[in-house]
PDB file of N, CA and C in Angstrom:
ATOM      1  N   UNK A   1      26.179-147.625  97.011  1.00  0.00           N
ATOM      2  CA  UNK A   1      26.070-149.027  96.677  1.00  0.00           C
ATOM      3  C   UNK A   1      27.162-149.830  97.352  1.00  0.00           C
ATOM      4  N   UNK A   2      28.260-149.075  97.235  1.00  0.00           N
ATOM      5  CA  UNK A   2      29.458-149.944  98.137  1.00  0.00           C
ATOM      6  C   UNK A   2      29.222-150.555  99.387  1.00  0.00           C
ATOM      7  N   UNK A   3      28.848-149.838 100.607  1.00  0.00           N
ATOM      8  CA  UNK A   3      28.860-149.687 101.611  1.00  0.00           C
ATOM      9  C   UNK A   3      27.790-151.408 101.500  1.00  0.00           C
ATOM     10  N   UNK A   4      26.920-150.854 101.132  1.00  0.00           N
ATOM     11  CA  UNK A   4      25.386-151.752 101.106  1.00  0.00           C
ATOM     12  C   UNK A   4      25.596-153.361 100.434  1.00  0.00           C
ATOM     13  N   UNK A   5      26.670-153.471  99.580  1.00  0.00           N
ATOM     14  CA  UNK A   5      27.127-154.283  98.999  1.00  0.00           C
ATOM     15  C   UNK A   5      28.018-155.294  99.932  1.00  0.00           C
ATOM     16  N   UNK A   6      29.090-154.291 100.828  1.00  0.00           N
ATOM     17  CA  UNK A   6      30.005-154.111 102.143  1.00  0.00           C
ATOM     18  C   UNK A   6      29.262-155.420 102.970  1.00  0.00           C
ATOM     19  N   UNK A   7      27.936-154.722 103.530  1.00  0.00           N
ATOM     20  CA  UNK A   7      27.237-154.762 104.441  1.00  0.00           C
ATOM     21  C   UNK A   7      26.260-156.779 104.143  1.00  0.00           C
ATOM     22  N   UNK A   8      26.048-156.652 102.711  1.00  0.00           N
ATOM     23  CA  UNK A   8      25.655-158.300 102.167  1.00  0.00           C
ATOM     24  C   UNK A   8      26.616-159.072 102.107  1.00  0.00           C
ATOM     25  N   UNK A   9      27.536-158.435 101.611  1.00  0.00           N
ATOM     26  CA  UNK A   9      28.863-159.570 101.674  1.00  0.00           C
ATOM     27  C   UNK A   9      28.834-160.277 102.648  1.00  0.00           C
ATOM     28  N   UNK A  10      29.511-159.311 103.977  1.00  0.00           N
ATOM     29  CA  UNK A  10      29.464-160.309 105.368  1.00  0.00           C
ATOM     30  C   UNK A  10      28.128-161.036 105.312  1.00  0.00           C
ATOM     31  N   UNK A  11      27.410-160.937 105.148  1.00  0.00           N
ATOM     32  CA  UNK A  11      26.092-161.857 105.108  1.00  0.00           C
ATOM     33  C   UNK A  11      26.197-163.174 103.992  1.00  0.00           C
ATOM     34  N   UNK A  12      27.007-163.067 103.193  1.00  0.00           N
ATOM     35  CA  UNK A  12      27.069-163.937 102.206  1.00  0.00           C
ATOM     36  C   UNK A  12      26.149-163.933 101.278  1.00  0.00           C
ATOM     37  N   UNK A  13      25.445-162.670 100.804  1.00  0.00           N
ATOM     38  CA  UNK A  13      24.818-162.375  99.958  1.00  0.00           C
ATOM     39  C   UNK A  13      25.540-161.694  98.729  1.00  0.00           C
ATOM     40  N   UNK A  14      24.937-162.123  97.442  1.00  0.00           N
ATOM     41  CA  UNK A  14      26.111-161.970  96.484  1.00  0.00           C
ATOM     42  C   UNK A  14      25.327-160.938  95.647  1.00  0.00           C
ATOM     43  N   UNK A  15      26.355-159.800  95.817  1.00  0.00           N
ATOM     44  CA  UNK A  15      25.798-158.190  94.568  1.00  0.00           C
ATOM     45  C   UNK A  15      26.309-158.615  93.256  1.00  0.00           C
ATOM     46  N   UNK A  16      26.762-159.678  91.922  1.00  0.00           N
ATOM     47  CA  UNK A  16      27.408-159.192  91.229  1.00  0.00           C
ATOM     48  C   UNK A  16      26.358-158.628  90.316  1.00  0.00           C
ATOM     49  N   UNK A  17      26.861-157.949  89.336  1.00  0.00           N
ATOM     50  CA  UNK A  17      26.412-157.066  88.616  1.00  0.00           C
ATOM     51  C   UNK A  17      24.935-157.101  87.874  1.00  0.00           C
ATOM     52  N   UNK A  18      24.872-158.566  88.079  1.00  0.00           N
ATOM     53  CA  UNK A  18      23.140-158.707  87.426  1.00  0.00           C
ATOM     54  C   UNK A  18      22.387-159.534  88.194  1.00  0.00           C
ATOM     55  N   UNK A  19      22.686-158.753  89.337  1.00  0.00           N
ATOM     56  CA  UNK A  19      21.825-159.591  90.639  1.00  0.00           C
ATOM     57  C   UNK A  19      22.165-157.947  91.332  1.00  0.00           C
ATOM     58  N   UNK A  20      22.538-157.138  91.579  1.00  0.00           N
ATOM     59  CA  UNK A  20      22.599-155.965  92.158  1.00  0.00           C
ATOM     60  C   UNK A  20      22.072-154.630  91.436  1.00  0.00           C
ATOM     61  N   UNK A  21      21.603-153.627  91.766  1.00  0.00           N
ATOM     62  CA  UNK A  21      21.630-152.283  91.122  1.00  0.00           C
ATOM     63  C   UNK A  21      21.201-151.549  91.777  1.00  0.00           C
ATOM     64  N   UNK A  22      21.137-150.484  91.520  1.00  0.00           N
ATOM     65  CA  UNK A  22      20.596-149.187  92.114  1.00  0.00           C
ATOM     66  C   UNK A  22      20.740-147.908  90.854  1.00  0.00           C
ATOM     67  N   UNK A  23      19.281-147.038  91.187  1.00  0.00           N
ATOM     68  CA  UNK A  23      18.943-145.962  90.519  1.00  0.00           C
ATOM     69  C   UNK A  23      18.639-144.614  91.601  1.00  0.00           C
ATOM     70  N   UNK A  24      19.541-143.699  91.231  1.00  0.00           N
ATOM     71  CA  UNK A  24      19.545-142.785  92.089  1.00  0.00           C
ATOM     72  C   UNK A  24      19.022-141.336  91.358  1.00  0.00           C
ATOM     73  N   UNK A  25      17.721-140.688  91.986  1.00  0.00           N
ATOM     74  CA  UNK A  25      17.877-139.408  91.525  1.00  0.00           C
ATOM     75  C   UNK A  25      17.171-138.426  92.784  1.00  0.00           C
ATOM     76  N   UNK A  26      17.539-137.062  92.017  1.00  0.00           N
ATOM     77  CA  UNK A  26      17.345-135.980  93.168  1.00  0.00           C
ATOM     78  C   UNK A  26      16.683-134.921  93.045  1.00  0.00           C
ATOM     79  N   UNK A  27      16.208-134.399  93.660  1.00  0.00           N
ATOM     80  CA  UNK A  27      15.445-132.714  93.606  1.00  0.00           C
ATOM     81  C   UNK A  27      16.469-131.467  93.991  1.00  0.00           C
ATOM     82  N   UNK A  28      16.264-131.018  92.878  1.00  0.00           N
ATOM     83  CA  UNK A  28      16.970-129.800  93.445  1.00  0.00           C
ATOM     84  C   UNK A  28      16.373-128.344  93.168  1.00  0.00           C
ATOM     85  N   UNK A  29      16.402-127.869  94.312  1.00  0.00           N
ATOM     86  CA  UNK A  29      15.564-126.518  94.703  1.00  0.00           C
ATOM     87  C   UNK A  29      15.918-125.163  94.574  1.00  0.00           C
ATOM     88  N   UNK A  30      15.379-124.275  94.380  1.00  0.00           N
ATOM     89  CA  UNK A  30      15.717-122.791  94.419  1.00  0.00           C
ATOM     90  C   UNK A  30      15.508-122.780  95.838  1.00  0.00           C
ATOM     91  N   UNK A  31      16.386-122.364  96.411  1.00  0.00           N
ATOM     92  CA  UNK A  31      16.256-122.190  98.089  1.00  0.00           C
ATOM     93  C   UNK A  31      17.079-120.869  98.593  1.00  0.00           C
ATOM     94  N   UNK A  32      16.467-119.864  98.328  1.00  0.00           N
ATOM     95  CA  UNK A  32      16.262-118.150  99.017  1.00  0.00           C
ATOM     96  C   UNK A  32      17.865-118.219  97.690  1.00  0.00           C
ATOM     97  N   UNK A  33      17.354-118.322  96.441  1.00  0.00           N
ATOM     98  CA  UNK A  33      18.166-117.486  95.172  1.00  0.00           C
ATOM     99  C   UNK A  33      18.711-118.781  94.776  1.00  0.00           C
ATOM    100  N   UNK A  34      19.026-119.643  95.413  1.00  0.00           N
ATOM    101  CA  UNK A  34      20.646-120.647  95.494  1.00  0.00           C
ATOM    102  C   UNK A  34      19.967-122.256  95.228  1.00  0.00           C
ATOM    103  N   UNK A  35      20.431-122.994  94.281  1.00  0.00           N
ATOM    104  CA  UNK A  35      19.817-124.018  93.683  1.00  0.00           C
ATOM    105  C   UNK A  35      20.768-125.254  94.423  1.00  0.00           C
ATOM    106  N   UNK A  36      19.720-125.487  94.709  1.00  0.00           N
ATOM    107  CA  UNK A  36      20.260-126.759  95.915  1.00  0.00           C
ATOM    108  C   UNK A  36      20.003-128.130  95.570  1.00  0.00           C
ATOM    109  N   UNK A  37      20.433-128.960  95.883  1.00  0.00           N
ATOM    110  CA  UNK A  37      20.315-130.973  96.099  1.00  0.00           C
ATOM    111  C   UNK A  37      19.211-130.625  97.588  1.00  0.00           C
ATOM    112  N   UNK A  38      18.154-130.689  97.446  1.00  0.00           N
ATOM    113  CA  UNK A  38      17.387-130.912  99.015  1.00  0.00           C
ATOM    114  C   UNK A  38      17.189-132.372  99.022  1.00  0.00           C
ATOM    115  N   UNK A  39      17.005-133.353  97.851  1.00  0.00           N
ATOM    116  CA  UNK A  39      16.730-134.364  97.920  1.00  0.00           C
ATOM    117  C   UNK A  39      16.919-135.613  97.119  1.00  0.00           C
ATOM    118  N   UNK A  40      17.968-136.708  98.049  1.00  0.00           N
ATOM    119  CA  UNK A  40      17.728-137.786  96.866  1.00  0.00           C
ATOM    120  C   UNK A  40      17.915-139.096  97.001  1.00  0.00           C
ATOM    121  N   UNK A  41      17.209-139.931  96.025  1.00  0.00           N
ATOM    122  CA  UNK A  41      16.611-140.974  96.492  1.00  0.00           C
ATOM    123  C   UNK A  41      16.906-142.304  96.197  1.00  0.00           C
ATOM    124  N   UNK A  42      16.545-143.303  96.390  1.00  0.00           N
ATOM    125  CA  UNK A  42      17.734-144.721  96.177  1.00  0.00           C
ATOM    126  C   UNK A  42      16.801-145.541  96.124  1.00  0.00           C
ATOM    127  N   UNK A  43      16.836-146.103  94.709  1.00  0.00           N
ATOM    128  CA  UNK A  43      16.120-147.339  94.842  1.00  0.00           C
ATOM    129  C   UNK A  43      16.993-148.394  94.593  1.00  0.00           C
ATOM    130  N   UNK A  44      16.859-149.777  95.312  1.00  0.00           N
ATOM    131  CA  UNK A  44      18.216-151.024  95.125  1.00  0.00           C
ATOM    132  C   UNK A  44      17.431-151.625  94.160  1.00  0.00           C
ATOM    133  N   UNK A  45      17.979-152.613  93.818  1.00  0.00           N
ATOM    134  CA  UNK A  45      17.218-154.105  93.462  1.00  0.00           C
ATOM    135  C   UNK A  45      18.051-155.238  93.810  1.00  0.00           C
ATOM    136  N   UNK A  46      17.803-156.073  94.367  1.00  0.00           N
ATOM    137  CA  UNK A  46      18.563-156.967  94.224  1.00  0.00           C
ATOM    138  C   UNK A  46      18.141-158.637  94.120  1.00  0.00           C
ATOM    139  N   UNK A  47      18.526-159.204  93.686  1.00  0.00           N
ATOM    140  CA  UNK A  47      18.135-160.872  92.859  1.00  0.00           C
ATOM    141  C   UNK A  47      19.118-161.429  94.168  1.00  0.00           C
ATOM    142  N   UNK A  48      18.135-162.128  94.629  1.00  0.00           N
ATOM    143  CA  UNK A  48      18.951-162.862  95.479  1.00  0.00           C
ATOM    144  C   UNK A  48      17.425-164.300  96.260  1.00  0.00           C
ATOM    145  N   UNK A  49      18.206-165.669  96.913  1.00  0.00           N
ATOM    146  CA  UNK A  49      17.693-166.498  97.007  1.00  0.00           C
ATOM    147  C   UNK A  49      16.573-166.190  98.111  1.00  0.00           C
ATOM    148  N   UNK A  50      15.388-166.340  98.271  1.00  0.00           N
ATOM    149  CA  UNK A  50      14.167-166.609  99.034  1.00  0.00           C
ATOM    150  C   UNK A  50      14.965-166.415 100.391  1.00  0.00           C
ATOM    151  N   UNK A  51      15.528-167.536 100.901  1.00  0.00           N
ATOM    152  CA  UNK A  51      16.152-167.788 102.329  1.00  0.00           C
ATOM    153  C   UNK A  51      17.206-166.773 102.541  1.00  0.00           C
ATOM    154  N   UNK A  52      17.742-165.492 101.731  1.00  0.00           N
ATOM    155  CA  UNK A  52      18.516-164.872 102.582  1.00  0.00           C
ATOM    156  C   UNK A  52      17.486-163.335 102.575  1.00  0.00           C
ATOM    157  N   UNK A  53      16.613-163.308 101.927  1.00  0.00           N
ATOM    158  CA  UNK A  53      15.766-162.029 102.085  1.00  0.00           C
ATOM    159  C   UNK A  53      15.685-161.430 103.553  1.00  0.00           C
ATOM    160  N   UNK A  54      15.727-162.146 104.794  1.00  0.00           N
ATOM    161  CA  UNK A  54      15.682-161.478 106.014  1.00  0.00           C
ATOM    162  C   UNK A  54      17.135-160.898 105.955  1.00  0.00           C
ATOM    163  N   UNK A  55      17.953-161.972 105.945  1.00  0.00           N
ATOM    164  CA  UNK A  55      19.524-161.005 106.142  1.00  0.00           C
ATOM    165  C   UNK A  55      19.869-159.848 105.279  1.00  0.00           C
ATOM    166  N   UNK A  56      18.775-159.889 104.312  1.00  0.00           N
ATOM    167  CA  UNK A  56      19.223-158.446 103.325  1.00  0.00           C
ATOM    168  C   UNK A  56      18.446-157.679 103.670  1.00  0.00           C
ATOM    169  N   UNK A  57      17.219-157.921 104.435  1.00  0.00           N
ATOM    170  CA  UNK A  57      16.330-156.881 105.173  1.00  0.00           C
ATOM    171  C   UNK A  57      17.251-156.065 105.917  1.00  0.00           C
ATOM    172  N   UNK A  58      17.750-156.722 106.757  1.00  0.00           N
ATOM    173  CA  UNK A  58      18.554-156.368 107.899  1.00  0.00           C
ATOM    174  C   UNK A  58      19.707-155.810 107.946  1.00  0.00           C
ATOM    175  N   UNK A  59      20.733-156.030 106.697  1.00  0.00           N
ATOM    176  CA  UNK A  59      21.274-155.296 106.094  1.00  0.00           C
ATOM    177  C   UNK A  59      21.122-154.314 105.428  1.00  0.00           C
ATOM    178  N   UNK A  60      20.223-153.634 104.849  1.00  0.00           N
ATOM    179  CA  UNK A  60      19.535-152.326 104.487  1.00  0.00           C
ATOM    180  C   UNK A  60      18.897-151.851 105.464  1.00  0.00           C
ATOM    181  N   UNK A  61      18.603-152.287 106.575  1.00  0.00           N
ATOM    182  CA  UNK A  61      17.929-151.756 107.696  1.00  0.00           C
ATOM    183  C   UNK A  61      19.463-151.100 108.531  1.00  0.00           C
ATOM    184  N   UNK A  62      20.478-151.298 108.341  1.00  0.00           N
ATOM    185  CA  UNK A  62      21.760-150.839 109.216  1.00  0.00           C
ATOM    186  C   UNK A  62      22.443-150.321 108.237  1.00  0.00           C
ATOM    187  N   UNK A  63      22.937-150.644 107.362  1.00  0.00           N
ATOM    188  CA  UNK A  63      24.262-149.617 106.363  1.00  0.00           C
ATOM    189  C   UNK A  63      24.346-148.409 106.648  1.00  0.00           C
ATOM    190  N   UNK A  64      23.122-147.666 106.284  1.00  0.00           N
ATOM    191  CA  UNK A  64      23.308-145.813 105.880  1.00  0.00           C
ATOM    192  C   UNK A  64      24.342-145.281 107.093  1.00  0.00           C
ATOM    193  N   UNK A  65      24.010-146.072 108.442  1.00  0.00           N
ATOM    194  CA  UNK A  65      24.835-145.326 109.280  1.00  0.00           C
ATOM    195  C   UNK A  65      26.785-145.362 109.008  1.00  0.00           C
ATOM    196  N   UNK A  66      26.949-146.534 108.040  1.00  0.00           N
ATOM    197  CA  UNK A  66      28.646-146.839 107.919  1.00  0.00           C
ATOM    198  C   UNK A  66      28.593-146.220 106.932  1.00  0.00           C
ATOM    199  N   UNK A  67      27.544-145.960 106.226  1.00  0.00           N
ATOM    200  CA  UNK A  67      28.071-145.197 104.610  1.00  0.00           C
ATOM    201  C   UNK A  67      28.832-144.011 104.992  1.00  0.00           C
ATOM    202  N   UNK A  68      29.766-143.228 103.790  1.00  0.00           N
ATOM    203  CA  UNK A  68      30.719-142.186 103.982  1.00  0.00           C
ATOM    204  C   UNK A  68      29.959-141.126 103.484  1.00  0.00           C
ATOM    205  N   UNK A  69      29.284-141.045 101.851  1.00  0.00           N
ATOM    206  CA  UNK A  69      28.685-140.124 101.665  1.00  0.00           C
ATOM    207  C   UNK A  69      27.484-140.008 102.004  1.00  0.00           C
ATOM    208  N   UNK A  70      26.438-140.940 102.816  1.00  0.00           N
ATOM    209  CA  UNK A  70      24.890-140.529 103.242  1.00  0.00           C
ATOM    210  C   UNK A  70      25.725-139.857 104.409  1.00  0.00           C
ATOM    211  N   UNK A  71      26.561-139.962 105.496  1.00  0.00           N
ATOM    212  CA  UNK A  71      26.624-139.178 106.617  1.00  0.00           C
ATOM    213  C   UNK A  71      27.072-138.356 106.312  1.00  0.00           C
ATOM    214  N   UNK A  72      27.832-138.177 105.085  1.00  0.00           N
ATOM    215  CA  UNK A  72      28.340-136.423 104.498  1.00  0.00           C
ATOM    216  C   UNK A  72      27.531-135.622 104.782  1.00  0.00           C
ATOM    217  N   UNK A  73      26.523-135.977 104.454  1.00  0.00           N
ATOM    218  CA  UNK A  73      25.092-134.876 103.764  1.00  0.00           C
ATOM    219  C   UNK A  73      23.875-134.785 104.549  1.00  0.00           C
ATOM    220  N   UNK A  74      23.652-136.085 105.221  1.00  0.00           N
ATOM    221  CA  UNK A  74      23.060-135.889 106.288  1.00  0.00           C
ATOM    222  C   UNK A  74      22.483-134.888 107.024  1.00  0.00           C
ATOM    223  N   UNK A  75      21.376-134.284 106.904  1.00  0.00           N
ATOM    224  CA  UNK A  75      21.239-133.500 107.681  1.00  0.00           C
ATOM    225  C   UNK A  75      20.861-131.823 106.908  1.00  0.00           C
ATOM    226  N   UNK A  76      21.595-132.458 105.804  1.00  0.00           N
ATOM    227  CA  UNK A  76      21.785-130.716 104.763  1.00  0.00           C
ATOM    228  C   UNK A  76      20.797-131.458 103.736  1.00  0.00           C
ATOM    229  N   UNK A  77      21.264-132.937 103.299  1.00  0.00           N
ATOM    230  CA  UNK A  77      19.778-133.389 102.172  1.00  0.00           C
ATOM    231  C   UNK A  77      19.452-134.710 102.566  1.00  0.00           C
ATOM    232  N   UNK A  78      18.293-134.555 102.656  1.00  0.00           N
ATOM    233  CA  UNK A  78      17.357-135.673 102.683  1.00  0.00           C
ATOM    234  C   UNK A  78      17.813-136.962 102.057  1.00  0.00           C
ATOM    235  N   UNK A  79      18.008-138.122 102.228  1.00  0.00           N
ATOM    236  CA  UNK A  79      18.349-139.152 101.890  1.00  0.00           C
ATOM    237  C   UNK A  79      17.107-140.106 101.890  1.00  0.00           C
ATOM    238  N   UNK A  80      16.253-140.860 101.071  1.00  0.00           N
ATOM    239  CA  UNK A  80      15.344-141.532 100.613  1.00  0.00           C
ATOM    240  C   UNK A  80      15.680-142.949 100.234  1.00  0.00           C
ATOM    241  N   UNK A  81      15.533-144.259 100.655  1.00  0.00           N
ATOM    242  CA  UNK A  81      15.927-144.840 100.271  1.00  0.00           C
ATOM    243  C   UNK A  81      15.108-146.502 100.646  1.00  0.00           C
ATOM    244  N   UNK A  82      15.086-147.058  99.166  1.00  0.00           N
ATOM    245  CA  UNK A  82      14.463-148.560  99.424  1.00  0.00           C
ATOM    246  C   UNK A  82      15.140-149.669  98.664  1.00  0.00           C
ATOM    247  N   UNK A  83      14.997-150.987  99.509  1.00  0.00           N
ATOM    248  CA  UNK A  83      14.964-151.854  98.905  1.00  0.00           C
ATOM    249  C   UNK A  83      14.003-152.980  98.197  1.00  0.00           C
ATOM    250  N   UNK A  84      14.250-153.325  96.599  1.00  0.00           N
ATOM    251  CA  UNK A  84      12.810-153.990  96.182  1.00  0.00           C
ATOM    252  C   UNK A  84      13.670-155.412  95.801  1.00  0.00           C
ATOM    253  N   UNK A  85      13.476-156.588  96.559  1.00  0.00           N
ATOM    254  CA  UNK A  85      13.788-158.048  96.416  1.00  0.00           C
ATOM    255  C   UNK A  85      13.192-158.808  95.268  1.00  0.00           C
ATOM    256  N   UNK A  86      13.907-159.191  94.256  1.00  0.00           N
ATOM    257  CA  UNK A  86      13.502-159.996  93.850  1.00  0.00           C
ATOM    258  C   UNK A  86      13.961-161.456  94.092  1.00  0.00           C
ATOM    259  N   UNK A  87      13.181-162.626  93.307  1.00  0.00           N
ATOM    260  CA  UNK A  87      14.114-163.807  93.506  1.00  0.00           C
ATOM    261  C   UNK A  87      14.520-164.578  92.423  1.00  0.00           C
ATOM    262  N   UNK A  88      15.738-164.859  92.636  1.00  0.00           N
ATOM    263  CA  UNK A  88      16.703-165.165  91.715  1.00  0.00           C
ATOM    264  C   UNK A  88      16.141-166.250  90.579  1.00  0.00           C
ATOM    265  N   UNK A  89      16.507-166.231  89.659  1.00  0.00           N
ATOM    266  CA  UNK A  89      15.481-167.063  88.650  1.00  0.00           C
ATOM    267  C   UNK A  89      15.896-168.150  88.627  1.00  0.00           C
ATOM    268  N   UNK A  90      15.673-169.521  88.208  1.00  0.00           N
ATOM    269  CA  UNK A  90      15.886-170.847  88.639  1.00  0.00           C
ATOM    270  C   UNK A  90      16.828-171.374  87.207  1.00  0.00           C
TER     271      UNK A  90
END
């Protein structure tokens, strides 16, 4: 969430706490004896005005690569991830 939060800021898009969230969960596998994280998944939400929805497109379209822990894992588990816009209530 940091990173992604990081990433709206410079945009001037505002995460606070009831305009931002995210729900994260994962699969984890028996894989040859050994119970693994193969997979997990990110859903955002975020409340924000009509007119900045492209810049938050575009900002979830670039983060994962600055994030610290999606490039941890990268590669070993699957990373899943969306954003669902809403708009901010009047």
């Amino acid at each position: 969430m940091g990173t992604l939060a990081t990433v709206l800021a410079k945009k001037k898009i505002r995460t606070f706490q009831d305009r931002f969230k995210a729900t994260v969960t994962g699969d984890i596998e028996d894989v040859d004896g050994v119970l693994k994280i193969t997979r997990i998944q990110v859903h955002y939400l975020l409340k924000l005005p009509d007119e900045q929805r492209a810049d938050a497109e575009e900002g979830f379209n670039n983060y994962i690569h600055l994030c610290p822990g999606a490039q941890s894992v990268i590669g070993c588990i699957e990373i899943e991830d969306e954003l669902e816009m809403e708009p901010l209530p009047a």
